[in-house]
C-alpha atoms as a PDB file:
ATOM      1  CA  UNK A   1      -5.788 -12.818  -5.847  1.00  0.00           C
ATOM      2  CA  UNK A   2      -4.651 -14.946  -2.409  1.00  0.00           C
ATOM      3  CA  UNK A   3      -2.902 -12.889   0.060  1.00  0.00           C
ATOM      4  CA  UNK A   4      -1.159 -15.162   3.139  1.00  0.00           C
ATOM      5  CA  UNK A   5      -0.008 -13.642   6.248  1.00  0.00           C
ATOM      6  CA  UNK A   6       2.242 -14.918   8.706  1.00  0.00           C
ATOM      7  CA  UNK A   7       1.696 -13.138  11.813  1.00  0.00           C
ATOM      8  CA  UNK A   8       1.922 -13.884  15.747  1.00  0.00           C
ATOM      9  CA  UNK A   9      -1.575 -12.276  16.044  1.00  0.00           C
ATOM     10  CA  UNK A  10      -3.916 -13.132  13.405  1.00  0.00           C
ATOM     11  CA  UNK A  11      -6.411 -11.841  15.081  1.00  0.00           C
ATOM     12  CA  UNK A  12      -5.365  -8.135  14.711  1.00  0.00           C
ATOM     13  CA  UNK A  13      -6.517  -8.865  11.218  1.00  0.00           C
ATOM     14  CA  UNK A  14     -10.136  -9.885  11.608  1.00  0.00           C
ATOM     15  CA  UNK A  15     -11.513  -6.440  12.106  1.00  0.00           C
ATOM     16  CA  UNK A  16      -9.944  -3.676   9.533  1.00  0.00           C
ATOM     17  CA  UNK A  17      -9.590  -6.249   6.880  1.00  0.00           C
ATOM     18  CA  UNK A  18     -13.176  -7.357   6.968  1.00  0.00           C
ATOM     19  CA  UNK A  19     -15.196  -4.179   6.719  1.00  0.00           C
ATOM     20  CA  UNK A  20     -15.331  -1.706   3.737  1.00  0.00           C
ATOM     21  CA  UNK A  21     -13.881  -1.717   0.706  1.00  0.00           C
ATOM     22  CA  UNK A  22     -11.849  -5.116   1.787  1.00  0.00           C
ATOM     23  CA  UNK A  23     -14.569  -6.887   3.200  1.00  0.00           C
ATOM     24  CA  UNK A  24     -16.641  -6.702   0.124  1.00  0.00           C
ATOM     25  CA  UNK A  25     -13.831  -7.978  -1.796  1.00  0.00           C
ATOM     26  CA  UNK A  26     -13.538 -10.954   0.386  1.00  0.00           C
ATOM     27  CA  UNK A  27     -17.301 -11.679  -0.153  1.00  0.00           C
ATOM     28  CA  UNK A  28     -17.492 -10.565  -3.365  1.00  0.00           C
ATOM     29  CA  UNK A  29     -14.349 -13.824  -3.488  1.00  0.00           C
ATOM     30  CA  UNK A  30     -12.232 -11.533  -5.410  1.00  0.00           C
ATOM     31  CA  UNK A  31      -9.616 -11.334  -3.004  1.00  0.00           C
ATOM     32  CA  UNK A  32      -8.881 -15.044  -0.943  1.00  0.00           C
ATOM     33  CA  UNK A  33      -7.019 -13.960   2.561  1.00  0.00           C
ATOM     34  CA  UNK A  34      -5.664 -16.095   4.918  1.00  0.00           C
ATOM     35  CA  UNK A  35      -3.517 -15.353   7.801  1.00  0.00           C
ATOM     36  CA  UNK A  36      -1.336 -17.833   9.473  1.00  0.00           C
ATOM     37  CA  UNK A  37       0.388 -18.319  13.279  1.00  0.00           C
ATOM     38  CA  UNK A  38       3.639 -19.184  12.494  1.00  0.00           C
ATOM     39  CA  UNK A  39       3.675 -20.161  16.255  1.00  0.00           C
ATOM     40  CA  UNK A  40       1.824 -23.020  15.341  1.00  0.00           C
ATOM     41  CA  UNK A  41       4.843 -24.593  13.636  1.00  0.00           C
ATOM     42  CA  UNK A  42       7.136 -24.086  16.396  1.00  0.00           C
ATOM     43  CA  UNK A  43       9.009 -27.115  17.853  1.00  0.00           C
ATOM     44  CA  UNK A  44       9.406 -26.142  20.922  1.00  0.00           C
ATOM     45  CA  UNK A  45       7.792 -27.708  23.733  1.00  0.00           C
ATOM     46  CA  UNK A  46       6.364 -24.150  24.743  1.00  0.00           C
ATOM     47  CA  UNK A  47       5.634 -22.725  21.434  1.00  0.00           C
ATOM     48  CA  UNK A  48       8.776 -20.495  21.412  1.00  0.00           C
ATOM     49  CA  UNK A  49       9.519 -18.530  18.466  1.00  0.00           C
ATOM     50  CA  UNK A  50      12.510 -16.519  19.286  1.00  0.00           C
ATOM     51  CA  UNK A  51      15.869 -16.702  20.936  1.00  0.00           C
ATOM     52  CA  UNK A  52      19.100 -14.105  21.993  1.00  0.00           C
ATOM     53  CA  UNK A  53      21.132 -13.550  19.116  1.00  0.00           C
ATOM     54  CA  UNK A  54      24.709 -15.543  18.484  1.00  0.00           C
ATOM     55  CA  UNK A  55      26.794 -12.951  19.380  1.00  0.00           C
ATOM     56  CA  UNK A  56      25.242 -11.055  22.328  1.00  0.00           C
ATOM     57  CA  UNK A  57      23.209  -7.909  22.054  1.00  0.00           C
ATOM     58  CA  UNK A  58      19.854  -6.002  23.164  1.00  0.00           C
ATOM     59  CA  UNK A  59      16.314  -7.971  22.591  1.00  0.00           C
ATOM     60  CA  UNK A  60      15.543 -11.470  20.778  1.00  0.00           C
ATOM     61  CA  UNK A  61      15.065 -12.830  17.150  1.00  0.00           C
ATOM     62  CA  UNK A  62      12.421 -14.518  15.550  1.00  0.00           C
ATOM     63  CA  UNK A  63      13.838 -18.005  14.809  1.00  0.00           C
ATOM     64  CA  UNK A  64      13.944 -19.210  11.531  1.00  0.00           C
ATOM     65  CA  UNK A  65      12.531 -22.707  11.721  1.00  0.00           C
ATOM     66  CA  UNK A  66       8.840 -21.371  12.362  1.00  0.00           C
ATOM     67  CA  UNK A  67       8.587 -19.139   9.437  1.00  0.00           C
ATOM     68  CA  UNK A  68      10.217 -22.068   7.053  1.00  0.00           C
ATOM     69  CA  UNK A  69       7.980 -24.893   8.031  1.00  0.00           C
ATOM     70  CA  UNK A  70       5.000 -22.140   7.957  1.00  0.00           C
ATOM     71  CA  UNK A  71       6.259 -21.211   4.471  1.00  0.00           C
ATOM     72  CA  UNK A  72       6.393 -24.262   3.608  1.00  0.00           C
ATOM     73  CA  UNK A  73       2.663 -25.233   4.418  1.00  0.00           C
ATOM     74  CA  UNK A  74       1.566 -22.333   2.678  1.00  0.00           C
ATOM     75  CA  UNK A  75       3.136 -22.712  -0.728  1.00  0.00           C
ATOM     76  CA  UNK A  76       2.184 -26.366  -0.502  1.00  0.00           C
ATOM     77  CA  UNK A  77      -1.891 -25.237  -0.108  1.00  0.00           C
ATOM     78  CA  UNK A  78      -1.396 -22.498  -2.566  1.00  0.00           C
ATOM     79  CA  UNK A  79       0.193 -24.473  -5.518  1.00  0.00           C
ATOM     80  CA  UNK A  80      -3.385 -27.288  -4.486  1.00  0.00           C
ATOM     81  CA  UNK A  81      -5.387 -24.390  -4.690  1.00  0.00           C
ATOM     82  CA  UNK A  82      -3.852 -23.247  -8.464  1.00  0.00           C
ATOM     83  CA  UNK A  83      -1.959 -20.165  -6.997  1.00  0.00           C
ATOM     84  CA  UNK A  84       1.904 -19.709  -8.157  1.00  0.00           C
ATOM     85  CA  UNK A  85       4.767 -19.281  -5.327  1.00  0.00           C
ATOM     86  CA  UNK A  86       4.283 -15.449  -6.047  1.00  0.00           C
ATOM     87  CA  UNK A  87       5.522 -12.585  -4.002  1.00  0.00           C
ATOM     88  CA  UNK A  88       7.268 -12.934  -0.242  1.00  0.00           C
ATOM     89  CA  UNK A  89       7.191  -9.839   1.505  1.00  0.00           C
ATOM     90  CA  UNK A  90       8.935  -8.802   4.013  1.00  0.00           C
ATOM     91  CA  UNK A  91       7.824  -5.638   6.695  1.00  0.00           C
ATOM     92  CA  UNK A  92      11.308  -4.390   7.471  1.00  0.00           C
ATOM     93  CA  UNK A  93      12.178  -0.714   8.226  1.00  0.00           C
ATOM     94  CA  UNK A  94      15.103  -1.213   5.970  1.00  0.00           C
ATOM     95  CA  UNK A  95      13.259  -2.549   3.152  1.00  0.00           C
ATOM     96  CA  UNK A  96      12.359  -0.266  -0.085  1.00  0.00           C
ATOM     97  CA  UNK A  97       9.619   2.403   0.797  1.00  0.00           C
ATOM     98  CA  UNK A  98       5.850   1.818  -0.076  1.00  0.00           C
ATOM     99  CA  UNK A  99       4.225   3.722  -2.421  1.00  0.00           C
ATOM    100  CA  UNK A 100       1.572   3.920  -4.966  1.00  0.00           C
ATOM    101  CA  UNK A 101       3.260   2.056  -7.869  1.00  0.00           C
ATOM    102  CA  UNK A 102       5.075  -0.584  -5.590  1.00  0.00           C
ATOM    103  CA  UNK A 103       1.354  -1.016  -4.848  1.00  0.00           C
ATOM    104  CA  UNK A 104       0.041  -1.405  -8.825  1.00  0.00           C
ATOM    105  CA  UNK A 105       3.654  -3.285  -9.156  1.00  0.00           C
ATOM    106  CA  UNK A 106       1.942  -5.854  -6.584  1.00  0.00           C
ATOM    107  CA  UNK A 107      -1.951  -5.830  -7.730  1.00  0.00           C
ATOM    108  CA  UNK A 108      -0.755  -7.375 -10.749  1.00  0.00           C
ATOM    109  CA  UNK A 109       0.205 -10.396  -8.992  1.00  0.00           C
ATOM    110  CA  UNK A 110      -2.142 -13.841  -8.593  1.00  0.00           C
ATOM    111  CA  UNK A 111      -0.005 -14.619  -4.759  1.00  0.00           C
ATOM    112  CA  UNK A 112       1.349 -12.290  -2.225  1.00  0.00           C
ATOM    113  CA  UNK A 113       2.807 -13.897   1.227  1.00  0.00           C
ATOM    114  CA  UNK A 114       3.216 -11.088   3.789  1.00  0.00           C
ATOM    115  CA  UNK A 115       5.625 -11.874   7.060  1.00  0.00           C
ATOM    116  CA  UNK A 116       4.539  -9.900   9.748  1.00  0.00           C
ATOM    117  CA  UNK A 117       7.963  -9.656  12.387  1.00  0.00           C
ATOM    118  CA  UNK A 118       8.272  -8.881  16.031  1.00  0.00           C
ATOM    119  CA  UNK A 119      10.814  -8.114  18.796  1.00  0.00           C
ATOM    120  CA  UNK A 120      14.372  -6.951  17.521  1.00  0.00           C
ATOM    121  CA  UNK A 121      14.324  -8.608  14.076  1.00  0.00           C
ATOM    122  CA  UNK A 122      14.515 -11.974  12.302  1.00  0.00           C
ATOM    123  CA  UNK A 123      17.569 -14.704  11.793  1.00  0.00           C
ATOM    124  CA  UNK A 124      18.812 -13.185   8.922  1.00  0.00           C
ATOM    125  CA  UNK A 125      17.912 -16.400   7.273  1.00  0.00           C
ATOM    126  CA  UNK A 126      14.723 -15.643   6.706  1.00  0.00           C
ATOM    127  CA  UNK A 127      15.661 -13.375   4.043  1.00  0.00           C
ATOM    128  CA  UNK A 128      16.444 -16.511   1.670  1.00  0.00           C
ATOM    129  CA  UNK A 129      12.352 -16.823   1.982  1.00  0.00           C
ATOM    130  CA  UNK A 130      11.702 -13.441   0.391  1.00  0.00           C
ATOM    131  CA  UNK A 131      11.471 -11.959  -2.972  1.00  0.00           C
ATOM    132  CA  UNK A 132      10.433  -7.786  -1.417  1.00  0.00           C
ATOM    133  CA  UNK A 133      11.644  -6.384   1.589  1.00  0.00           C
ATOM    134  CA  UNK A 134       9.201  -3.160   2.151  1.00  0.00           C
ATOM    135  CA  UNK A 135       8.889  -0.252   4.588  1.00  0.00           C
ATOM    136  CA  UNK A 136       6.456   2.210   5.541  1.00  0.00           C
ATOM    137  CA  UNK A 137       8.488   5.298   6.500  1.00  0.00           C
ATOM    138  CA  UNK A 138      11.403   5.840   8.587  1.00  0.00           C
ATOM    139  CA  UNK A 139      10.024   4.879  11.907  1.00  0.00           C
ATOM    140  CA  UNK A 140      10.006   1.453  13.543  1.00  0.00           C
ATOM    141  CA  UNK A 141       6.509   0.024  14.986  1.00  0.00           C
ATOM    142  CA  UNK A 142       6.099  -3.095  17.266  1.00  0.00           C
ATOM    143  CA  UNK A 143       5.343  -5.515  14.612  1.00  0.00           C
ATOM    144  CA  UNK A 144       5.012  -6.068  11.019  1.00  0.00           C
ATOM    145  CA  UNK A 145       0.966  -6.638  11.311  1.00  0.00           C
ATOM    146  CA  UNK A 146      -0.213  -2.339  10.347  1.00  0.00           C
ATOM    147  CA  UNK A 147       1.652  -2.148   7.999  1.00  0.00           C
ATOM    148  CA  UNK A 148       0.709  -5.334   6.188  1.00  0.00           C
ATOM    149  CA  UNK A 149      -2.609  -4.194   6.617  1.00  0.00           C
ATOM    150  CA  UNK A 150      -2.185  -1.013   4.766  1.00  0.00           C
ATOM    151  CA  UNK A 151      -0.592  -2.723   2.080  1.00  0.00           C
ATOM    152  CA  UNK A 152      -3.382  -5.073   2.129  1.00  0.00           C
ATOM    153  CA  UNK A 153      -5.857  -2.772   1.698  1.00  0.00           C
ATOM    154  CA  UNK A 154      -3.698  -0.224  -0.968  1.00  0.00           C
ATOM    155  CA  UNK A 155      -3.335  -3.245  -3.632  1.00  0.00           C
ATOM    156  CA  UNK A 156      -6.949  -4.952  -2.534  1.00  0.00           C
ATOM    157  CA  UNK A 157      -8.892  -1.514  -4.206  1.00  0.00           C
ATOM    158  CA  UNK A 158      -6.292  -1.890  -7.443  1.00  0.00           C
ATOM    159  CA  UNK A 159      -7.719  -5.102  -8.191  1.00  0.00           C
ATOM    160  CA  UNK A 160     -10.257  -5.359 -11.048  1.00  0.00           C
ATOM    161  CA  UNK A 161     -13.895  -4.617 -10.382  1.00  0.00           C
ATOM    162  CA  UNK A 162     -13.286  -4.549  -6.662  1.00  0.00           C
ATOM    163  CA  UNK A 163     -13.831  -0.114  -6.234  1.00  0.00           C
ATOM    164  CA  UNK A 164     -16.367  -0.853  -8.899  1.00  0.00           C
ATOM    165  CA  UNK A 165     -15.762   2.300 -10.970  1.00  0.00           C
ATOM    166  CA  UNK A 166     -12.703   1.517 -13.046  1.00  0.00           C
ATOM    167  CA  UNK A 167     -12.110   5.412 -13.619  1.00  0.00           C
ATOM    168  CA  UNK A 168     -11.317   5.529  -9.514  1.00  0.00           C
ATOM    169  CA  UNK A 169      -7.997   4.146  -8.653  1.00  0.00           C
ATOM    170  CA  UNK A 170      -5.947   5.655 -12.025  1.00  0.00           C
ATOM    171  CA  UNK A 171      -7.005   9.004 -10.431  1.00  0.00           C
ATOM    172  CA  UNK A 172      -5.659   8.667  -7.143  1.00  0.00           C
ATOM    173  CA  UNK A 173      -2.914  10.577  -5.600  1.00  0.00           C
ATOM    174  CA  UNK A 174       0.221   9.696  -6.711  1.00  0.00           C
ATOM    175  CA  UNK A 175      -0.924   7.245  -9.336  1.00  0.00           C
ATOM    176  CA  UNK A 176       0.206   9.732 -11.913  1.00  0.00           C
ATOM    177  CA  UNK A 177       2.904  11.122  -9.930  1.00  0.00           C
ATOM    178  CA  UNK A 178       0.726  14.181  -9.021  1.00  0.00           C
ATOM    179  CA  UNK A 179      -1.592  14.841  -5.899  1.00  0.00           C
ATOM    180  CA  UNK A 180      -5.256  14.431  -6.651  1.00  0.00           C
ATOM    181  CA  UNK A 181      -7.269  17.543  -7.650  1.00  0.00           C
ATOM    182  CA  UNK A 182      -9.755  19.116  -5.435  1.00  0.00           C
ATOM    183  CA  UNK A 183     -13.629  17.767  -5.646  1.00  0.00           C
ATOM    184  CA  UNK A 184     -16.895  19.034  -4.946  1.00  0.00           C
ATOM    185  CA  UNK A 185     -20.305  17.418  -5.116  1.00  0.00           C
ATOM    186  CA  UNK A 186     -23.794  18.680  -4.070  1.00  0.00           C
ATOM    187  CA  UNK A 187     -24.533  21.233  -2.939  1.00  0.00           C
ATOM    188  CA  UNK A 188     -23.390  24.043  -5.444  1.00  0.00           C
ATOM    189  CA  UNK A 189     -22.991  26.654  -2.653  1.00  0.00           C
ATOM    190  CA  UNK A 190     -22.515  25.673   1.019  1.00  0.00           C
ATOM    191  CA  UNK A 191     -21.745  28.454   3.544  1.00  0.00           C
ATOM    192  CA  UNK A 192     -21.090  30.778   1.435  1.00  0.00           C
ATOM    193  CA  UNK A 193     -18.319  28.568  -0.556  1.00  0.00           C
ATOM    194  CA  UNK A 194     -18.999  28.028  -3.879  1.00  0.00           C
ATOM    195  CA  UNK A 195     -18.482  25.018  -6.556  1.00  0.00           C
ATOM    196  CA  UNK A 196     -16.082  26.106  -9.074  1.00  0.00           C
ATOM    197  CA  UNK A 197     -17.804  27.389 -12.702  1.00  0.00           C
ATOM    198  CA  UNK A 198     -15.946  25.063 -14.590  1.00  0.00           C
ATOM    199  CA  UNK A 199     -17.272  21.825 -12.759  1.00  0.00           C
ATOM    200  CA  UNK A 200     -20.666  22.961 -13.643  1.00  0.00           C
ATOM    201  CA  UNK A 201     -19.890  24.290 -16.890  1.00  0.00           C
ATOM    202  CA  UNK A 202     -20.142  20.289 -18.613  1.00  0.00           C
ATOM    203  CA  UNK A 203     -17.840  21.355 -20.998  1.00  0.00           C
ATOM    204  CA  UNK A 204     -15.205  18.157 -20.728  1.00  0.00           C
ATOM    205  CA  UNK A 205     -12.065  19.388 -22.172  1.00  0.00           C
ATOM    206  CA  UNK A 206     -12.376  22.256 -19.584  1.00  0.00           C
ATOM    207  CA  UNK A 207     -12.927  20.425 -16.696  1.00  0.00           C
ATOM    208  CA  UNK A 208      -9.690  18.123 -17.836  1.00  0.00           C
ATOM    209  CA  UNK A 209      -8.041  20.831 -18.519  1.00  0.00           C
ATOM    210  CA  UNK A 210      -9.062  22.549 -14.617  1.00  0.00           C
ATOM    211  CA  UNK A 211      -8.174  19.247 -12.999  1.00  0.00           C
ATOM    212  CA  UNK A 212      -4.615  18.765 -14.658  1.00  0.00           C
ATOM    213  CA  UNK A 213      -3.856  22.832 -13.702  1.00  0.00           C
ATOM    214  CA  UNK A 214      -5.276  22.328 -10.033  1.00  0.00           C
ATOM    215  CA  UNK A 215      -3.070  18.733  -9.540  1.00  0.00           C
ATOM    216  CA  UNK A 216       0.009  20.648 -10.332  1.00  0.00           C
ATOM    217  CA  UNK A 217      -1.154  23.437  -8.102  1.00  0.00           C
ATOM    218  CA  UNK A 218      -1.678  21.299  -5.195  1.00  0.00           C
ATOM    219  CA  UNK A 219       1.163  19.203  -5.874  1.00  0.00           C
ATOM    220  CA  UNK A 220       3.401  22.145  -6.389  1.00  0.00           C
ATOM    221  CA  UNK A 221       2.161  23.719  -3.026  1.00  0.00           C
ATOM    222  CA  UNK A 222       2.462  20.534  -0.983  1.00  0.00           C
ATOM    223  CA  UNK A 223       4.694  17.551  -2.354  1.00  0.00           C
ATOM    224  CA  UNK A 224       7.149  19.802  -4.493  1.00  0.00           C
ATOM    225  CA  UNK A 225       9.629  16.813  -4.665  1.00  0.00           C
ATOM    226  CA  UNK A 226       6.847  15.010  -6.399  1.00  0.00           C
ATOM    227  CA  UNK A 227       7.666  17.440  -9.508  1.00  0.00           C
ATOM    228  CA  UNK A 228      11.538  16.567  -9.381  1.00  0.00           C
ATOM    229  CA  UNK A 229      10.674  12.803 -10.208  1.00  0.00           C
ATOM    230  CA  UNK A 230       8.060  13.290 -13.310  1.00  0.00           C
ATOM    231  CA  UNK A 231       8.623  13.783 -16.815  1.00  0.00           C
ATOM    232  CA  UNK A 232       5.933  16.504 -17.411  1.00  0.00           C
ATOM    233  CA  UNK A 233       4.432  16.768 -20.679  1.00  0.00           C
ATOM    234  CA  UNK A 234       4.863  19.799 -22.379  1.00  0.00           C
ATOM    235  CA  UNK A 235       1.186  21.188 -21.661  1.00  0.00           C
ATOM    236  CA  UNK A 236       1.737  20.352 -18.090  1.00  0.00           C
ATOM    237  CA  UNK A 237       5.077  22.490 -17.944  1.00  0.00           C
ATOM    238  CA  UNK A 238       3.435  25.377 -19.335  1.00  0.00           C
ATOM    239  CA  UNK A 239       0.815  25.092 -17.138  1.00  0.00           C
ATOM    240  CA  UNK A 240       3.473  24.726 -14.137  1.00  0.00           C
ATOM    241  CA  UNK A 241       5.294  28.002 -15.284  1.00  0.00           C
ATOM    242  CA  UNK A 242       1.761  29.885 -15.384  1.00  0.00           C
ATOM    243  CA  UNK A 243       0.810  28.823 -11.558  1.00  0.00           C
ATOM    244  CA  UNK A 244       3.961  29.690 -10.662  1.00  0.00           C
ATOM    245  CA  UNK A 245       3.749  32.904 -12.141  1.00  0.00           C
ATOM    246  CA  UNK A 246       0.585  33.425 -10.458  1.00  0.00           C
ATOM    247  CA  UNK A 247       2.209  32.291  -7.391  1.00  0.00           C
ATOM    248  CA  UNK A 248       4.442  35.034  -7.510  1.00  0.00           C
ATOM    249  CA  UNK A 249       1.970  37.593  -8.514  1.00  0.00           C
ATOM    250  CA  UNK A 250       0.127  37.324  -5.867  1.00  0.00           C
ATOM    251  CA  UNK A 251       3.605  37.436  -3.261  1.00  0.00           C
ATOM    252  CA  UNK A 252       4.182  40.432  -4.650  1.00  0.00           C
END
């Protein structure tokens, strides 16, 4: 996969992005990253990038004519370099939220172009660049740069061979719509807490079976909306109505 960014500081990138799980990717070459100053494309005499808005109002825009000629040059060395146009993403507040499947939804692609704003917001022409506008949550931050990086790093580990167990990222929170069991490894005992039976039982089916029950659990317990959005099998709803019941039980 290539990944472009388009970012005022490019250097904010050079640090989380090449350490970890990332950085091997990037030696391993199964990820290709490159991030851009637009600045460099401005044609203004001092490198300005923005302007006040038509119309009056509180901050200043990031002009349009940067990120197009930028765009430009980067779709240009992409389509040399084999890659397809692919996926322009925008980091906008008002964009659709990220999650784990907008993540998978984005692994799958062989180009992803990331543009990173600043100060109030963009010329609303910049829009007719972009296939994904994305959030992080309902708060605003001072530029699009963390949360690119996040999203950098949640669709790097979904690409293949790059966690190096396969079996990892399908069992991630949220990847089937429930939170992530609990998990132990050695010791057995540690202050005076105690590996669950089952997980040393090696009987399979009860160990699946003990993971599936404690996801709903914890899911149940602490992302309860989760449960509202998933078609649960009908082993999983029985096993719902029995935690619950416990649940209750011991209320009572």
């Amino acid at each position: 996969m290539r990944i472009d960014v388009l970012s005022l500081f490019p250097h904010m990138f050079s640090g989380p992005l090449h350490d970890s799980i990332v950085g091997k990717a990037l030696e391993r070459e199964q990820l290709e990253l490159k991030v851009t100053d637009f600045r460099q494309y401005s044609t203004n005499k001092h490198g300005n990038v923005d302007d006040y808005p038509f119309g009056g109002g509180a901050g200043m825009l990031l002009q349009a004519q940067p990120i197009f000629d930028a765009m430009t040059a980067i779709q240009q060395e992409a389509a040399n370099d084999a890659h397809p146009r692919g996926r322009v993403i925008l980091m906008d507040p008002a964009g659709v939220q990220f999650t784990q499947s907008v993540a998978e939804e984005f692994a799958r692609e062989d180009h992803l172009t990331f543009i990173c704003g600043h100060y109030e917001g963009y010329d609303e022409r910049i829009r007719s660049l972009v296939t994904d506008e994305v959030s992080m949550g309902d708060y605003v931050l001072t530029g699009g740069e963390l949360p690119a990086m996040v999203m950098i790093d949640a669709i790097t580990r979904l690409l293949p061979g790059v966690l190096g167990n396969e079996a990892s990222a399908p069992g991630d929170s949220f990847s089937t719509g429930l939170l992530e069991y609990p998990q132990y490894t050695r010791p057995a005992e540690f202050r005076g807490m105690a590996v669950p039976d089952v997980l040393l039982s090696g009987n399979h089916q009860k160990i699946a079976e003990w993971r599936q029950q404690q996801s709903l659990k914890r899911t149940l317990l602490r992302r309860p909306d989760l449960l509202d959005q998933l078609e649960l099998t009908p082993a999983q709803r029985r096993q719902l109505r029995d935690i619950q019941a416990d649940l209750t039980e011991s209320e009572n």
